[in-house]
Protein backbone atom coordinates (compact mmCIF):
# COMPACT_ATOMS: atom_id res chain seq x y z
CA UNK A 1 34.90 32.20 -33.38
CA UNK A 2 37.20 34.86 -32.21
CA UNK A 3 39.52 33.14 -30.66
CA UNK A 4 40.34 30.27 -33.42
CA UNK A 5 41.73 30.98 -36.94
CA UNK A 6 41.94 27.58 -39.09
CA UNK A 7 45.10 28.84 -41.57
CA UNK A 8 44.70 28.17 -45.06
CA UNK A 9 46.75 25.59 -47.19
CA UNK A 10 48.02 24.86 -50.34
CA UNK A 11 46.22 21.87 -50.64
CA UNK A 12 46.39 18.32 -52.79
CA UNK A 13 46.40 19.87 -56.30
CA UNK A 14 49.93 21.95 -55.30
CA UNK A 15 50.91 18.84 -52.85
CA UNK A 16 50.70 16.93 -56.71
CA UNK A 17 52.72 19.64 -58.24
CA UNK A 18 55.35 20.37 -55.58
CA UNK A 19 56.31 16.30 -55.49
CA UNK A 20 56.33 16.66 -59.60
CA UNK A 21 58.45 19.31 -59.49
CA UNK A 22 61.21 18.49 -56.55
CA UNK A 23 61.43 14.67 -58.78
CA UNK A 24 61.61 16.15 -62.16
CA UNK A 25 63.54 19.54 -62.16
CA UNK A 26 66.60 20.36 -60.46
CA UNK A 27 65.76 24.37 -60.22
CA UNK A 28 62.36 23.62 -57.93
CA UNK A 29 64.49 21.05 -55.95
CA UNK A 30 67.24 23.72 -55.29
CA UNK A 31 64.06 26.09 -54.66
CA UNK A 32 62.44 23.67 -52.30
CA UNK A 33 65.56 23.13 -50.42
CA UNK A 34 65.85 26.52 -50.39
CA UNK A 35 62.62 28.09 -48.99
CA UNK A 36 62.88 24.35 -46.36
CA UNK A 37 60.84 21.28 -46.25
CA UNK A 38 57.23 22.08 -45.93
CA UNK A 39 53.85 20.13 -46.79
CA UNK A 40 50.96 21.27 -48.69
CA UNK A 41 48.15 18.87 -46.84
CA UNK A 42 49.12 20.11 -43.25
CA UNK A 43 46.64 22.13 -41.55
CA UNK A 44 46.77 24.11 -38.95
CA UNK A 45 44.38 25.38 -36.13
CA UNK A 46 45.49 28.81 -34.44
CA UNK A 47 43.92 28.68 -30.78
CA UNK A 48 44.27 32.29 -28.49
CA UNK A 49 44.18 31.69 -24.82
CA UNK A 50 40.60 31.90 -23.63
CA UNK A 51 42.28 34.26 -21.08
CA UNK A 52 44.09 36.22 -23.34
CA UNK A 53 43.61 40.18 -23.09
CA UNK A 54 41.64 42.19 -25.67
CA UNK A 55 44.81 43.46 -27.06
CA UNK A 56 46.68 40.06 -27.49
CA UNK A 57 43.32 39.23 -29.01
CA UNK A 58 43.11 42.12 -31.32
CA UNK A 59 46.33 41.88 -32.17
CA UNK A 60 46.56 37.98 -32.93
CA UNK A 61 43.59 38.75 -35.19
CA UNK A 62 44.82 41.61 -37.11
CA UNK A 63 48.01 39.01 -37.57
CA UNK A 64 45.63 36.10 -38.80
CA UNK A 65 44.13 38.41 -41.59
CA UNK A 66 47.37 39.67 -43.10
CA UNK A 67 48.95 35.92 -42.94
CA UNK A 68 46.08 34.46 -44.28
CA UNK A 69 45.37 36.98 -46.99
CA UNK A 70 48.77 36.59 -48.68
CA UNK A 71 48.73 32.63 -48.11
CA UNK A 72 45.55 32.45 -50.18
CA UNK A 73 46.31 34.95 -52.68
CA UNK A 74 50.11 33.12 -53.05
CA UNK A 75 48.27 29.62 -53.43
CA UNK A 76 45.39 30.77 -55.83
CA UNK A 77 48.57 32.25 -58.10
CA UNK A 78 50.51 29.35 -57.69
CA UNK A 79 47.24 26.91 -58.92
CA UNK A 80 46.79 29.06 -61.83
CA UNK A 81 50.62 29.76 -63.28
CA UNK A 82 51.15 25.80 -62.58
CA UNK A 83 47.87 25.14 -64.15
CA UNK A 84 48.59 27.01 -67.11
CA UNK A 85 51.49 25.35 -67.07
CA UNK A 86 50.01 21.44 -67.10
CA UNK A 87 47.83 22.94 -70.18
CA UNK A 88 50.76 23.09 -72.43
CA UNK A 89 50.00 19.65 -74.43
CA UNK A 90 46.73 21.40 -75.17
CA UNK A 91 48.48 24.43 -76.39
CA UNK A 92 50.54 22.17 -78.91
CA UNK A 93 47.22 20.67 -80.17
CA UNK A 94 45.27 23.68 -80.78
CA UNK A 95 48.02 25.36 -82.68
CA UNK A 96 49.12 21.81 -84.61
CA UNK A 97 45.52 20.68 -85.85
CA UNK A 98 44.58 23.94 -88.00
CA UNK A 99 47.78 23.64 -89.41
CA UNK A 100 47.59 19.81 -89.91
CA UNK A 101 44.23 20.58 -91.63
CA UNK A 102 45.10 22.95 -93.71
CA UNK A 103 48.07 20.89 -95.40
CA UNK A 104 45.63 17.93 -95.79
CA UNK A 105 45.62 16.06 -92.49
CA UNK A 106 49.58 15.79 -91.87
CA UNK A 107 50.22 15.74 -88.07
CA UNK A 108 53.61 16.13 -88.36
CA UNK A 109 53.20 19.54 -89.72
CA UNK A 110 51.19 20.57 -87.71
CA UNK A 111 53.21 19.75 -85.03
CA UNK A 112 56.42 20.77 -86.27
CA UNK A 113 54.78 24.35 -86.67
CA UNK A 114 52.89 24.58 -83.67
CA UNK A 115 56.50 23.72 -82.03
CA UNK A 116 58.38 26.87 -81.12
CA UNK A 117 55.13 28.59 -80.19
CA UNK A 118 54.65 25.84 -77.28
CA UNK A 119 57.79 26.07 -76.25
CA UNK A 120 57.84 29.92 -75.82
CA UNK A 121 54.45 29.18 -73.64
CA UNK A 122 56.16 26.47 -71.92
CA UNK A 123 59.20 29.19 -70.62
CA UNK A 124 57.12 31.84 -70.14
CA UNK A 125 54.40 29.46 -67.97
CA UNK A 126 57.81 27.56 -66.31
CA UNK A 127 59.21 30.95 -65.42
CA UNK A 128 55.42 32.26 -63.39
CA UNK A 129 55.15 28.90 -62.12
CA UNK A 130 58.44 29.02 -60.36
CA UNK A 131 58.05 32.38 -58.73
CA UNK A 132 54.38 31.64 -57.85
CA UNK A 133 55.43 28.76 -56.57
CA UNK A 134 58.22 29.40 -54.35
CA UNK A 135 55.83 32.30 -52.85
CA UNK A 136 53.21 29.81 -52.05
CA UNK A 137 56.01 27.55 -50.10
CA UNK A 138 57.14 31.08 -48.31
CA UNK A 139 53.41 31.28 -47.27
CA UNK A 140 52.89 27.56 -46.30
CA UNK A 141 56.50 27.73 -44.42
CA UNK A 142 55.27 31.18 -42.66
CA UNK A 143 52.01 29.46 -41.52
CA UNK A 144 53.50 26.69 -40.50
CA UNK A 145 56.21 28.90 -38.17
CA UNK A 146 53.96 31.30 -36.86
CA UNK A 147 54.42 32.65 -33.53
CA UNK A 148 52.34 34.62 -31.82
CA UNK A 149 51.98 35.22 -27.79
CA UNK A 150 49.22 33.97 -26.48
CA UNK A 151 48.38 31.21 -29.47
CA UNK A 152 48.85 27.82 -29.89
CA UNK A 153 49.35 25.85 -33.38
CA UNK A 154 47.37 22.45 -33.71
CA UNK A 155 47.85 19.75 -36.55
CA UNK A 156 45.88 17.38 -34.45
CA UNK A 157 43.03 19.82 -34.59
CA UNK A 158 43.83 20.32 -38.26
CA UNK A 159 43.51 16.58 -38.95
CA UNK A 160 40.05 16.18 -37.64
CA UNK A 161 37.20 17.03 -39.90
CA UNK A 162 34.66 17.13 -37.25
CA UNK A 163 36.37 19.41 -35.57
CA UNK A 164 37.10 21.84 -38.33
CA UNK A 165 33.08 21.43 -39.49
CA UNK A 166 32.25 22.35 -36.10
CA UNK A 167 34.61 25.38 -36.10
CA UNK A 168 33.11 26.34 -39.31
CA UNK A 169 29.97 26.48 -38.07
CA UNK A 170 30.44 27.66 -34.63
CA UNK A 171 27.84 30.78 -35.08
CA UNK A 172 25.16 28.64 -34.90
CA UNK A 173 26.08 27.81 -30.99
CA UNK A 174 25.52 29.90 -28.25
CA UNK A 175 27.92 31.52 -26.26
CA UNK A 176 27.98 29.05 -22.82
CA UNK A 177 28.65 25.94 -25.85
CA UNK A 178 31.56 28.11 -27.65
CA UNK A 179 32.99 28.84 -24.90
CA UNK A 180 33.14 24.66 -23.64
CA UNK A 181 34.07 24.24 -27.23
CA UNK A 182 37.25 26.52 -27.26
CA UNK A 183 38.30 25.25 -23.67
CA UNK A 184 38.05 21.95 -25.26
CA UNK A 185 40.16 23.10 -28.29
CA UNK A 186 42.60 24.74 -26.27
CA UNK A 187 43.32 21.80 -24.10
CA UNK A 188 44.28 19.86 -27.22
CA UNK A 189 46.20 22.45 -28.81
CA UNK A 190 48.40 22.77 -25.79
CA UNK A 191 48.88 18.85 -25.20
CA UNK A 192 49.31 18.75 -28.93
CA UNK A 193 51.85 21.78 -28.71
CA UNK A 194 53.69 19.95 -25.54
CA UNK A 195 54.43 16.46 -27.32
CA UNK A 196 55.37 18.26 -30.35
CA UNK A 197 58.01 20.94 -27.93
CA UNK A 198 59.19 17.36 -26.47
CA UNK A 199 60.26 16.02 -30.25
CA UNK A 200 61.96 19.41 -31.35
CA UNK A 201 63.97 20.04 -28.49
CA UNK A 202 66.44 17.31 -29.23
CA UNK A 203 66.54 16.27 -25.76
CA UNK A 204 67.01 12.82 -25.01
CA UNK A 205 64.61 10.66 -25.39
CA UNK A 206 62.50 8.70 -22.67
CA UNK A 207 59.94 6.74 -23.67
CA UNK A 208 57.76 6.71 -20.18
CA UNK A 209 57.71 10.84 -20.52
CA UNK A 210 56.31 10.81 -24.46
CA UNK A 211 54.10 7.75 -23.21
CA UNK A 212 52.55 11.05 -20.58
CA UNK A 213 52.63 13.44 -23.59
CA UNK A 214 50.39 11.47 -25.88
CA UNK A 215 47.83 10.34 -23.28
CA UNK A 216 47.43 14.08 -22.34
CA UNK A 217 46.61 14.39 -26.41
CA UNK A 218 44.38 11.06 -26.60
CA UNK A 219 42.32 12.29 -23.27
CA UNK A 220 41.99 15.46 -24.50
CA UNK A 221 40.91 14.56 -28.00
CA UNK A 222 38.66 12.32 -26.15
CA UNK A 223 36.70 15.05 -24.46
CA UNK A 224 36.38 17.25 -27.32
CA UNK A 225 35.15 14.37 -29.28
CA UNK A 226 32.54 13.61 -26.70
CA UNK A 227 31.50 17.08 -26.53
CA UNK A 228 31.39 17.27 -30.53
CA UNK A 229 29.58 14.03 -30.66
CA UNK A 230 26.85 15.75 -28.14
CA UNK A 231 26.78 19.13 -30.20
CA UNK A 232 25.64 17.37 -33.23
CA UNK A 233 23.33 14.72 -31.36
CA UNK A 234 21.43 18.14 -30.07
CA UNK A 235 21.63 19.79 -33.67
């Protein structure tokens, strides 16, 4: 669907690693309050106004792409040095057990010998880790903060897996039912984008007006839950 871009994310595996690193080293903590808070299970739903022109269309598009080419390229890197990084206890055991054999089963010398070779691999796979790493919190952070004219960001739409499976498969509808769908989506997305406006703005805080904010989400999610609920009845 042209008008809906669901933005890539780190996911649980670098979620894992980013809490492991901010609790156990003080360099990614400095680097994580550095690049600014961000989470690696959010995910968000990019939603251009159904009446948007071709060229806020086009251009929204052409923004998606490059965004969401880096992001995944950033957070495949990131899985891989940090990976590689996780492996080193392996490292240690395939260099320490030929060694071990060789001087008749002695772990200790294997290990002692197999020592300054994991801890080169260790640097060199804690030095790519940290780059890759802070370039994949970059990425999530520039998702996250995206701001184009004419789109709205969703984490309510990003949350619901019914939604996103319908999104995914949205070529299979025809165009009168994609069109229902995205009005649907774009209700949310702007409710969604309202209550979260209401929260940021610092403004004080009345209880009555966020009570308004989240029943505009809950009857909106509401619809497009009904309409999903009929879309996959029908399929």
């Amino acid at each position: 669907m042209q008008h809906v871009w669901v933005a890539p994310h780190p996911g649980h595996f670098l979620a894992f690693a980013w809490f492991i690193e901010n609790v156990t080293s003080p360099v990614f903590m400095a680097l994580s309050m550095a690049v600014g808070t961000v989470s690696a299970t959010d995910r968000w739903v990019f939603v251009v106004d159904p009446a948007a022109s071709s060229e806020v269309l086009a251009g929204a598009q052409e923004t998606f792409r490059s965004v969401g080419r880096r992001a995944r390229r950033r957070y495949l890197l990131a899985r891989i040095s940090i990976g590689f990084l996780y492996a080193w206890p392996l490292v240690l055991l395939a260099l320490g057990l030929p060694v071990s054999a060789a001087v008749g089963g002695s772990a200790g010398a294997g290990l002692e010998a197999a020592t300054p070779a994991t801890i080169a691999y260790i640097l060199a796979g804690g030095a790519a880790a940290l780059v890759t790493s802070w370039l994949a919190r970059r990425s999530a952070r520039e998702v996250r903060e995206l701001n184009i004219e004419g789109v709205v960001r969703s984490g309510v739409l990003g949350r619901n897996r019914e939604v996103l499976r319908v999104i995914s498969r949205t070529d299979q509808l025809g165009l009168v039912e994609q069109r229902r769908f995205l009005d649907h989506l774009w209700r949310v997305a702007m409710a969604d984008q309202a209550r979260s406006h209401y929260l940021e703005v610092g403004a004080e805080f009345d209880e009555d007006d966020f009570a308004a904010l989240r029943r505009n989400i809950e009857t909106a999610e509401a619809a497009l839950q009904h309409w999903t609920t009929a879309v996959r009845v029908l399929s």
